[in-house]
Each structure stands twice: as structure tokens, then as C-alpha cells.
C-alpha atoms as a PDB file:
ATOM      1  CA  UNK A   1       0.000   0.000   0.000  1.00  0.00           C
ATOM      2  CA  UNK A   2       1.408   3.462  -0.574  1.00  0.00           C
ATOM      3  CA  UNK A   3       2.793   5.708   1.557  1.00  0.00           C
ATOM      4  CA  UNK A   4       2.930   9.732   2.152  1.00  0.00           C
ATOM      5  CA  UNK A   5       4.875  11.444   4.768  1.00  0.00           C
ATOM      6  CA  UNK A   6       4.038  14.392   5.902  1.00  0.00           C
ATOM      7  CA  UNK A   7       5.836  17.685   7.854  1.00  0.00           C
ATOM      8  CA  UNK A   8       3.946  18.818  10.696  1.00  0.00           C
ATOM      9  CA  UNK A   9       4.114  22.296  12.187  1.00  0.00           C
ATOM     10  CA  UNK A  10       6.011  21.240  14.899  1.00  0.00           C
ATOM     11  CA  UNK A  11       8.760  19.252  12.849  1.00  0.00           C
ATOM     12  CA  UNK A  12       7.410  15.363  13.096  1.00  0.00           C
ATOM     13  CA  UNK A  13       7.187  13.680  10.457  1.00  0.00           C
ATOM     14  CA  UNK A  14       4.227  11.203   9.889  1.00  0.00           C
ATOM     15  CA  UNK A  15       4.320   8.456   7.907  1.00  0.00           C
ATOM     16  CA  UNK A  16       0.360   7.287   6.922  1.00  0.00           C
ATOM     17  CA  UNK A  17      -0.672   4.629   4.265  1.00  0.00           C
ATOM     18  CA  UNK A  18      -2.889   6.271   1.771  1.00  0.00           C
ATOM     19  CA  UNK A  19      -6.439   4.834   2.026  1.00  0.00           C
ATOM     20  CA  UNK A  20      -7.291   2.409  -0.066  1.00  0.00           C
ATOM     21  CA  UNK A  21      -9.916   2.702  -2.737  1.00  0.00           C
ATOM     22  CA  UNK A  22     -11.595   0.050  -1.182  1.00  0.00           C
ATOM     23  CA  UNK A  23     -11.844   0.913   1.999  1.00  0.00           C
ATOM     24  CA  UNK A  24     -13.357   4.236   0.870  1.00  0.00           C
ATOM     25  CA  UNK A  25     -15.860   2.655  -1.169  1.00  0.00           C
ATOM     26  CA  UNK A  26     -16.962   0.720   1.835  1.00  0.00           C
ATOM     27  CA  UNK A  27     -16.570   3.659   4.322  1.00  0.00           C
ATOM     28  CA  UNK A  28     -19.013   5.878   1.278  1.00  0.00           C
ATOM     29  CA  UNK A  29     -21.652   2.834   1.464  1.00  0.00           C
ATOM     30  CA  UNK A  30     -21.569   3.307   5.719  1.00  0.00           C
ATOM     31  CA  UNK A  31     -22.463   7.062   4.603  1.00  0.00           C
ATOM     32  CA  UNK A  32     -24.967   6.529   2.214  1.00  0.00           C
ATOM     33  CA  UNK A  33     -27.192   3.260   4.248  1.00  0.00           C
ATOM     34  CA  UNK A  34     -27.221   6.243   7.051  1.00  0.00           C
ATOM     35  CA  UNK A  35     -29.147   8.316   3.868  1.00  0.00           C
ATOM     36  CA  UNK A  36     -31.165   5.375   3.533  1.00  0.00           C
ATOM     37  CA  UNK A  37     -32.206   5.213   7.184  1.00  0.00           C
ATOM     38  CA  UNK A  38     -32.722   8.754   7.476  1.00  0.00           C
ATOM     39  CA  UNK A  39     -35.436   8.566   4.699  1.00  0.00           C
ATOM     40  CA  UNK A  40     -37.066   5.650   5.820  1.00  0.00           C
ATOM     41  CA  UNK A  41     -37.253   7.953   9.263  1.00  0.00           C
ATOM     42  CA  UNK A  42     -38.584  10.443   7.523  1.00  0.00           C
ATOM     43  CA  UNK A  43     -41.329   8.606   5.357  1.00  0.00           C
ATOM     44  CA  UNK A  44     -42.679   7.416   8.491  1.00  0.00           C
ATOM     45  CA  UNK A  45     -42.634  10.268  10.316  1.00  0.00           C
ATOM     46  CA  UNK A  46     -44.176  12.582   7.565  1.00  0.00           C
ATOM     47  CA  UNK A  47     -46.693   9.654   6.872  1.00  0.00           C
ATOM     48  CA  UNK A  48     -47.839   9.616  10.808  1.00  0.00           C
ATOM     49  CA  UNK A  49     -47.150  13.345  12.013  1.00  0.00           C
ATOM     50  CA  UNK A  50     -47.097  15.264   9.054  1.00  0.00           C
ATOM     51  CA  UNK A  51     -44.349  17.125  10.236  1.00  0.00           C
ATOM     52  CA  UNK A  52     -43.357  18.561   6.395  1.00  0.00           C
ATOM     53  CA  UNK A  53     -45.246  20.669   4.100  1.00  0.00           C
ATOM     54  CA  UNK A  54     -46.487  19.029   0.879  1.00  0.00           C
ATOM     55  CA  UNK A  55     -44.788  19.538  -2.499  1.00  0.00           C
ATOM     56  CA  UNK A  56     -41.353  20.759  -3.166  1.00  0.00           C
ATOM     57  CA  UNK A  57     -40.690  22.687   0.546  1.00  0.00           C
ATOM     58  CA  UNK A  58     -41.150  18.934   2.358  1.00  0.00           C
ATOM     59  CA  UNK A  59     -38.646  17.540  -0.216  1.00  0.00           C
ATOM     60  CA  UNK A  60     -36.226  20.283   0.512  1.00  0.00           C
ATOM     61  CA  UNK A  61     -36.657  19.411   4.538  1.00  0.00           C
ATOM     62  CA  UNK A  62     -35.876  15.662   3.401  1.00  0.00           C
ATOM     63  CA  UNK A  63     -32.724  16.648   1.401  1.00  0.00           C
ATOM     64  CA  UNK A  64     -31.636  19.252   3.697  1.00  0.00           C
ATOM     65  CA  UNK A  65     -29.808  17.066   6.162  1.00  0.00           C
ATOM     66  CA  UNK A  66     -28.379  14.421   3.482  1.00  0.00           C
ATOM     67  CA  UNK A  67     -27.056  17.643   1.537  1.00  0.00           C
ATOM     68  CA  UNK A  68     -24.100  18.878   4.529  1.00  0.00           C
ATOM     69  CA  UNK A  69     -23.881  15.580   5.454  1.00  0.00           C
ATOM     70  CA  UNK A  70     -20.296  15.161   4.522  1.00  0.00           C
ATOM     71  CA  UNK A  71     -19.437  18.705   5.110  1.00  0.00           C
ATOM     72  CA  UNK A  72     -20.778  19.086   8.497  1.00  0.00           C
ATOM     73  CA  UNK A  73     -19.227  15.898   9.669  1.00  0.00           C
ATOM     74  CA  UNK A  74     -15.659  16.753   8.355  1.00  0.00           C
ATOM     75  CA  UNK A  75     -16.116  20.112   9.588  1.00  0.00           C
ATOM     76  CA  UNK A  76     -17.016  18.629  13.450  1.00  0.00           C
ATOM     77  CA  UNK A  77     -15.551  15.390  13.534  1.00  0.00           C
ATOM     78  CA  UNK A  78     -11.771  16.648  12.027  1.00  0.00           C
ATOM     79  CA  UNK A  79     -11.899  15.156   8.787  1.00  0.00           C
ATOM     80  CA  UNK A  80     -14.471  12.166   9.669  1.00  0.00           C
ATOM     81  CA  UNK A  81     -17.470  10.995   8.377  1.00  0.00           C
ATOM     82  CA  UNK A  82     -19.054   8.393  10.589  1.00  0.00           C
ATOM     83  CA  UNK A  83     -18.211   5.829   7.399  1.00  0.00           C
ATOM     84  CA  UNK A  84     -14.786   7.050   7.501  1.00  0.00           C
ATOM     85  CA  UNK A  85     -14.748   6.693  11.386  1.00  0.00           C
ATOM     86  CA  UNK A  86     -16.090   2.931  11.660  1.00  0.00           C
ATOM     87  CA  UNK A  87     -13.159   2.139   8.847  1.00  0.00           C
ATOM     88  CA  UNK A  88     -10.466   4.574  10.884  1.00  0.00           C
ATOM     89  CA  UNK A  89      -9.996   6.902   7.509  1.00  0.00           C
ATOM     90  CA  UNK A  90      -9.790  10.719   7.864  1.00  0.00           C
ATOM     91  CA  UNK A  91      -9.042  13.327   5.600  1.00  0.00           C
ATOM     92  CA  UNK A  92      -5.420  15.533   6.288  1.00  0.00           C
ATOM     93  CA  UNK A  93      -3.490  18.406   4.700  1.00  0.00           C
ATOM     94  CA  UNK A  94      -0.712  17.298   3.007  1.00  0.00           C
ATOM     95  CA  UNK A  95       1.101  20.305   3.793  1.00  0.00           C
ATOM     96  CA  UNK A  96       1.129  19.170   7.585  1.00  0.00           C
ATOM     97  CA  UNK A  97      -1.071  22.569   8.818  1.00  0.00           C
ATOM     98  CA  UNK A  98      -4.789  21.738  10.219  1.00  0.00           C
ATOM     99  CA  UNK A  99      -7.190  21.128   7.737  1.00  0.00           C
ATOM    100  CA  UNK A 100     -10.228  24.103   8.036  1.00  0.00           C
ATOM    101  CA  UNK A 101     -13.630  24.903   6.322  1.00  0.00           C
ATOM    102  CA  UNK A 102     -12.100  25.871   3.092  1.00  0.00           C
ATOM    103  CA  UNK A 103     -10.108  22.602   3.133  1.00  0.00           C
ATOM    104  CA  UNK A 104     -13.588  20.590   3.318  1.00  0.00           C
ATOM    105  CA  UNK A 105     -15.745  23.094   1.546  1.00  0.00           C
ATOM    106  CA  UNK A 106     -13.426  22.598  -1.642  1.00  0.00           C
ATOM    107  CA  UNK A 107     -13.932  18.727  -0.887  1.00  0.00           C
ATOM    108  CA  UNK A 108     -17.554  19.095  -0.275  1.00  0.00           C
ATOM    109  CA  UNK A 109     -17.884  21.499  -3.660  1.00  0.00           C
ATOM    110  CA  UNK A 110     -16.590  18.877  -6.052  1.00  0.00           C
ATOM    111  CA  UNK A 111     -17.903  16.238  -4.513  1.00  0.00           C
ATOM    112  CA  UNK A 112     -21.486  16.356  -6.854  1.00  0.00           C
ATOM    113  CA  UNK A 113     -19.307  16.652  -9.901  1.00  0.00           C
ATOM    114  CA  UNK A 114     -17.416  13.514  -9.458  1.00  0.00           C
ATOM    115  CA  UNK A 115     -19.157  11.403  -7.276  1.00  0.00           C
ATOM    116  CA  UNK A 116     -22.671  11.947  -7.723  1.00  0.00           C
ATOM    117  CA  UNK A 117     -23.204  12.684 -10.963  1.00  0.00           C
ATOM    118  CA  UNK A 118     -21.121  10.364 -12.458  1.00  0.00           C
ATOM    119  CA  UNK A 119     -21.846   7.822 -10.092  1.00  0.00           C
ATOM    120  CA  UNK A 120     -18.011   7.707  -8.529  1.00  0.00           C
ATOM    121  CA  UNK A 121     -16.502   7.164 -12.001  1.00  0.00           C
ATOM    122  CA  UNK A 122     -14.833  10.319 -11.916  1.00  0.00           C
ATOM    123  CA  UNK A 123     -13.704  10.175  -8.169  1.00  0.00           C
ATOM    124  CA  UNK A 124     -12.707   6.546  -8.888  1.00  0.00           C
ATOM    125  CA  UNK A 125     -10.658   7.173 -11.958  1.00  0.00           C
ATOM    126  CA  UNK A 126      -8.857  10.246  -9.911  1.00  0.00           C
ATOM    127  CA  UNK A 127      -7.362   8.597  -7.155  1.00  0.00           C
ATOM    128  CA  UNK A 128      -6.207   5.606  -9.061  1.00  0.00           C
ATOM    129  CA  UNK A 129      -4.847   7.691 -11.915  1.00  0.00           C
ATOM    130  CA  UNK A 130      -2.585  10.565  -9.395  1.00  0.00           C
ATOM    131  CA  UNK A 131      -0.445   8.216  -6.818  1.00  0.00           C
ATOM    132  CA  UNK A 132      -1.792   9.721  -3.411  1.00  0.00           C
ATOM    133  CA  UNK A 133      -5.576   8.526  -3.524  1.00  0.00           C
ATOM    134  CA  UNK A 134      -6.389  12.236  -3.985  1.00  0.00           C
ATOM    135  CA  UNK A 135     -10.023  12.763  -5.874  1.00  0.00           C
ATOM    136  CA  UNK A 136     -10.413  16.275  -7.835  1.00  0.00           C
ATOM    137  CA  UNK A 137     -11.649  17.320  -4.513  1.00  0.00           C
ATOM    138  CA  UNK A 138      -8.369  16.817  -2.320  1.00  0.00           C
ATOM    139  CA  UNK A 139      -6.493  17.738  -5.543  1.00  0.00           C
ATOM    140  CA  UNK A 140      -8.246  21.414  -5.158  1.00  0.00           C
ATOM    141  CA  UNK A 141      -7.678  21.393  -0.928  1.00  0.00           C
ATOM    142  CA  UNK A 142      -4.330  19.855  -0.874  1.00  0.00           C
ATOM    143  CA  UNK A 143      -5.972  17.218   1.105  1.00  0.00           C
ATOM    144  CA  UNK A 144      -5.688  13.154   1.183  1.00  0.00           C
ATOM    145  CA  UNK A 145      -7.482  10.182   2.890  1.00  0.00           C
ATOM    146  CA  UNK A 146      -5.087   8.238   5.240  1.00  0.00           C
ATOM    147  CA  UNK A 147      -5.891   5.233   7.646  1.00  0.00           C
ATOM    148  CA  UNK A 148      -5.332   5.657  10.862  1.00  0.00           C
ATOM    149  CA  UNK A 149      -4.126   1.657  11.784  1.00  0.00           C
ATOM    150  CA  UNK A 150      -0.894   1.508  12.199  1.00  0.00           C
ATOM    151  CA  UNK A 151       1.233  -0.030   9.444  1.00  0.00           C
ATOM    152  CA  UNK A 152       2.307  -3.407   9.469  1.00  0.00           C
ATOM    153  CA  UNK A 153       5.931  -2.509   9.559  1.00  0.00           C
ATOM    154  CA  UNK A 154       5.574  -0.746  12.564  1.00  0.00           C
ATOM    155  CA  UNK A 155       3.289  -3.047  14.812  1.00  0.00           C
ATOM    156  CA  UNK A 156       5.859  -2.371  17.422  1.00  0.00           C
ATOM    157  CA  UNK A 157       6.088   1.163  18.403  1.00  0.00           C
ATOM    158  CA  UNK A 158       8.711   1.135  20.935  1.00  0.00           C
ATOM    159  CA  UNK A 159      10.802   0.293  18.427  1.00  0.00           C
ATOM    160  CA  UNK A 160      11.268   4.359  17.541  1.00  0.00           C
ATOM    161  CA  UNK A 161      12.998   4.921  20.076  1.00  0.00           C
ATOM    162  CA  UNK A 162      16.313   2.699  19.040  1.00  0.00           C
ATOM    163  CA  UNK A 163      15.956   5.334  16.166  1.00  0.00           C
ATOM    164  CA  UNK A 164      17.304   7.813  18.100  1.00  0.00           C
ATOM    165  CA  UNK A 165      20.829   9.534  16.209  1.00  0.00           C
ATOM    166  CA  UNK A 166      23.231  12.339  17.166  1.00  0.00           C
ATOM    167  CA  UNK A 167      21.848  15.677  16.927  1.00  0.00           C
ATOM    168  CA  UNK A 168      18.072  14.758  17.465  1.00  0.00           C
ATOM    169  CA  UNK A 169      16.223  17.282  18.794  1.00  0.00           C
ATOM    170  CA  UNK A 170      13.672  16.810  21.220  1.00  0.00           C
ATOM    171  CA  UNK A 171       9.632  17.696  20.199  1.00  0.00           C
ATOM    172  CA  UNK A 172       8.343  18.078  23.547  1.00  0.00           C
ATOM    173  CA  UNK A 173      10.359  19.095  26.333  1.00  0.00           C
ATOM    174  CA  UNK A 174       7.636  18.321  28.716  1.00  0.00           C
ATOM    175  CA  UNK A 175       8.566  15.112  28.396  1.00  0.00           C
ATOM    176  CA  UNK A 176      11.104  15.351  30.496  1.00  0.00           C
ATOM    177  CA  UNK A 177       8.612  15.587  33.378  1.00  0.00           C
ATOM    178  CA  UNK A 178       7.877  12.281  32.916  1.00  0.00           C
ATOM    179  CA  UNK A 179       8.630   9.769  36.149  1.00  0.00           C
ATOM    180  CA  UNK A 180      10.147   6.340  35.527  1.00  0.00           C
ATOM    181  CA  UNK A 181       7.078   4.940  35.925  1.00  0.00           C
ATOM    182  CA  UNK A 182       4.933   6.786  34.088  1.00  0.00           C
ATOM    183  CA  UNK A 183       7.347   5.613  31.409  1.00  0.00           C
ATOM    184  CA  UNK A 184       7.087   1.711  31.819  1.00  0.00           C
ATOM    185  CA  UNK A 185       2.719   2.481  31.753  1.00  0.00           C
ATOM    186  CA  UNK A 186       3.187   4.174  28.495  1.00  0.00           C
ATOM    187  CA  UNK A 187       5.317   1.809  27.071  1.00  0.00           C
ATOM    188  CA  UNK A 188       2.785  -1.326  28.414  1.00  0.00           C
ATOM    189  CA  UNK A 189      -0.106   0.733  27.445  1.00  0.00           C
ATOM    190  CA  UNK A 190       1.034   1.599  23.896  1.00  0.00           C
ATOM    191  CA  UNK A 191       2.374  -1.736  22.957  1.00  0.00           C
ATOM    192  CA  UNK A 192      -1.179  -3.397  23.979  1.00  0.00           C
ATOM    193  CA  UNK A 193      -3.173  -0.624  21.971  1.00  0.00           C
ATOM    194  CA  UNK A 194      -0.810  -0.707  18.874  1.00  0.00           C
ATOM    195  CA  UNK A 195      -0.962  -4.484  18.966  1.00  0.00           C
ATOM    196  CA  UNK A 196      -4.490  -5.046  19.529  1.00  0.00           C
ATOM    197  CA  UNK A 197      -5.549  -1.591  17.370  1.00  0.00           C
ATOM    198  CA  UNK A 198      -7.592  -0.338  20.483  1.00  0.00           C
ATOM    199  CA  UNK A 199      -7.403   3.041  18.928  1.00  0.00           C
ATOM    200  CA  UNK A 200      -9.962   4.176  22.474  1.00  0.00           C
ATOM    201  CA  UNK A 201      -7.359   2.971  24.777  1.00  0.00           C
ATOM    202  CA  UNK A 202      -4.079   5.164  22.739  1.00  0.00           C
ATOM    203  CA  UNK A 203      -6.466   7.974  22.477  1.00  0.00           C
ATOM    204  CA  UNK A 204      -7.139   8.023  26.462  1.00  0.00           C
ATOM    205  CA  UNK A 205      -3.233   7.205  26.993  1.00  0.00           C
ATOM    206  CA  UNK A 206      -2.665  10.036  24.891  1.00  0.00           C
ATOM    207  CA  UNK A 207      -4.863  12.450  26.686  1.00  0.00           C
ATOM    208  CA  UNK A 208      -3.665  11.448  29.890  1.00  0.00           C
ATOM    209  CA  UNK A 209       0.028  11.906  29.125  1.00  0.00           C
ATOM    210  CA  UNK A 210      -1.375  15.545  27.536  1.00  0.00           C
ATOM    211  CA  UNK A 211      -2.707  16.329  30.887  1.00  0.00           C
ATOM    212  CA  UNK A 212      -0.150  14.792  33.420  1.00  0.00           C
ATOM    213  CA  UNK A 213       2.836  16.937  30.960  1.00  0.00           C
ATOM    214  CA  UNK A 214       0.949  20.266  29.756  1.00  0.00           C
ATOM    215  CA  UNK A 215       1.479  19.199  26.029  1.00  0.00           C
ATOM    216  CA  UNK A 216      -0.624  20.781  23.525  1.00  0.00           C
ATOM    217  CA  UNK A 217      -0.096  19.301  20.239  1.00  0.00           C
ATOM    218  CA  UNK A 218      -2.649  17.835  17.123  1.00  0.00           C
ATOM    219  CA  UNK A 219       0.040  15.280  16.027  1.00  0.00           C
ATOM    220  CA  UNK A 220      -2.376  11.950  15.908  1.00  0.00           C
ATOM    221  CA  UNK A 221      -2.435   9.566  19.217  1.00  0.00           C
ATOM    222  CA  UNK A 222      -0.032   7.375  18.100  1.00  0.00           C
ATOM    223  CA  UNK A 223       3.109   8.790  16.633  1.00  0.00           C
ATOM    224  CA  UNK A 224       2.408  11.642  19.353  1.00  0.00           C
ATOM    225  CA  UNK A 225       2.819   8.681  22.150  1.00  0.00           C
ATOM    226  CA  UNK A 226       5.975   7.579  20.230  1.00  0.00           C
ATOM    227  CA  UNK A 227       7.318  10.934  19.657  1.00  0.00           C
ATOM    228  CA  UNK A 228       6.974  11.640  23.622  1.00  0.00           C
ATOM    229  CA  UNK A 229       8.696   8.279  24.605  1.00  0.00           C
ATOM    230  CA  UNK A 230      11.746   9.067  22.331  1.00  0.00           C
ATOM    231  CA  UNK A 231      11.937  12.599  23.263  1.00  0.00           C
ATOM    232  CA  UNK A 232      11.944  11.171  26.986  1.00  0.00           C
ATOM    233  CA  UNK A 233      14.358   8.908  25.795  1.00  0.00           C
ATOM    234  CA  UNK A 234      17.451  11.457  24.793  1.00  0.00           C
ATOM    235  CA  UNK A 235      16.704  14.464  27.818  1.00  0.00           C
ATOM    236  CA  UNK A 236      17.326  11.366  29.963  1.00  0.00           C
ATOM    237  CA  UNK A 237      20.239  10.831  28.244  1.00  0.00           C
ATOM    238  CA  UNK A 238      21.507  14.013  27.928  1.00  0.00           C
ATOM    239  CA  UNK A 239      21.020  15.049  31.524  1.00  0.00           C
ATOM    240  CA  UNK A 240      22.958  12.048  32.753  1.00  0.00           C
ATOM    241  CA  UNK A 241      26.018  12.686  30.584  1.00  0.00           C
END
């Protein structure tokens, strides 16, 4: 599976695998059988309440929420629909910045051109035709689709910190706060959640090393937990030398 790396603002690098065409096919069926349950809702509702007006202003109500689907999800769940969520895809900057509105207006723009009214063709024939699973939507945001599981190179992620060369320099000095013990947890905690792809358990490992060290950062849970244990890794052994 391909590859991108990516630069983030505060100088890690992140290596993702591009998401694969089918895995966004299947996470774009999760989004549209949540259409199809939302107008079943409706067509009962309407039949037994009456809750929309007749003619074209009810169809607009029933289109209304199916329209910003995509947008308003990406927009409040940081690149996510809930397909994309149940298959761990999201949508990133390739530049390494935050994507914001613009980013996922672009997206959402596009998206009738070469999705819906060509039935995916044009979507489909994009992302296998430019090398970084980009559709004429990310193409226009300088966005991709990445999964979040951790590669299958890297099922071991205390492995980064034998990485460690001559003239690193650290990411987060408030790693140096760390205790020995709190350490050892992470270490325990982040093998058994990279292992077992318990993304819940590295996302509250991650928070709770945020909070016990001050760390504000939007690097994902992951190579954030990995970047901490290696930056931990050389203070300790700079201050002992």
C-alpha cells in the first residue's frame, strides 16, 4: 500500500498509508445506508405526524440534512465521516497545517461533480490515476485520505525509540517531566493498543500523558505517544552525561 509522509508544524514527520480505494468505497456505502435510514425515518414520520409541508418545501426538509452531510461531519468530527470513522480513515493536509472549512468546503464542492453525478466514475478514476488517492476534490484542498491503523511494519512502536541519532532534537520538552514509571505504563499501554488496534485505549493514553505533561499538540495519538517516549528517551540521556 502506498505511503505519504508528511511535515507537521512542529517538525514530526508522519508516515500514513494512503487509504485504499476500497476501503473508501466501503466507508461511502456506511455514509450513504445512514441516507437510507434517514429517509425511511422520515417517510414514516411525515406519513404519521405530518411534520413537512407538501410539495417541493417537504422535499427540501428531506434533502436538507443528506445535503451537509459530509461537510458538516468533516467540519465537526476533524476530517471524519461516521463511514470514515467505523473504517479509521480521515481526511489531512498534506502540507502538515490543520485542515479548516475551506479545506472541506473545496472537498464538499466537487464532490457532486465527481461522485454523484457520475456515479463515482470520476472520483474513482482520480485517485487511481494521481499516486496519493487524492479525488479532484483533495487535488483542489491539498488534502488526502489516510488510515489511521498503524502499518504493518511498525506493529511495534517502541521500536522508535532505538531510532534515536546524534543531533536529534527533542519535540516536547515536557517530556522530560515524565517519572520512571509513568514511562514503563506508556510503554505497556502503547504496545497493547498498537498491537491489539484499540485506537480508544491510545487515544485516552494520549490524553492522559497531555494532561499529566501540559502538552498541547494535534500530532495523531499514536506517533504523538511515540514521539513523547523518544523525546523522553534522549533528555534522559543528555542530563545524565
Amino acid at each position: 500500500m502506498s505511503t505519504i509522509r508528511i511535515q507537521t508544524t512542529q517538525n514530526v514527520t508522519l508516515e500514513y498509508e494512503i487509504a485504499s480505494t476500497g476501503e473508501r468505497v466501503l466507508a461511502t456505502l456506511i455514509d450513504y445506508g445512514l441516507y437510507v435510514v434517514w429517509f425511511i425515518a422520515w417517510a414514516i414520520l411525515n406519513s404519521n405526524y405530518h411534520i413537512a409541508p407538501e410539495g417541493r418545501g417537504g422535499q427540501v426538509l428531506m434533502f436538507l440534512p443528506t445535503t451537509f452531510y459530509m461537510l458538516a461531519c468533516e467540519v465537526f468530527f476533524n476530517g471524519q465521516s461516521l463511514g470514515k470513522k467505523a473504517r479509521h480513515l480521515r481526511v489531512v493536509r498534506l502540507d502538515g497545517t490543520r485542515a479548516g472549512l475551506g479545506d472541506y468546503l473545496l472537498r464538499w464542492l466537487l464532490r457532486p461533480l465527481e461522485i454523484v453525478s457520475t456515479f463515482g466514475v470520476l472520483a474513482f478514476v482520480s485517485i487511481l490515476l494521481n499516486g496519493r488517492g487524492q479525488r479532484l476534490g483533495d487535488l483542489a484542498a491539498g488534502t488526502g485520505v489516510i488510515t489511521l491503523k498503524p502499518k504493518a511494519a511498525a506493529r511495534n512502536p517502541l521500536a522508535v525509540e532505538a531510532t534515536l541519532v546524534e543531533g536529534y532534537q527533542p519535540v516536547f520538552a515536557q517530556a522530560a517531566t515524565l517519572t520512571d514509571h509513568d514511562v514503563a505504563l506508556i510503554r505497556q499501554l502503547l504496545y497493547q493498543g498498537s498491537r491489539q488496534e484499540n485506537y480508544m485505549l491510545l487515544n485516552e493514553l494520549a490524553n492522559k500523558v497531555k494532561a499529566v505533561t501540559g502538552i498541547r499538540t494535534d500530532v495523531p495519538d499514536l506517533p504523538f505517544l511515540q514521539t513523547v517516549l523518544r523525546d523522553h528517551a534522549h533528555l534522559v540521556a543528555v542530563g545524565a552525561s
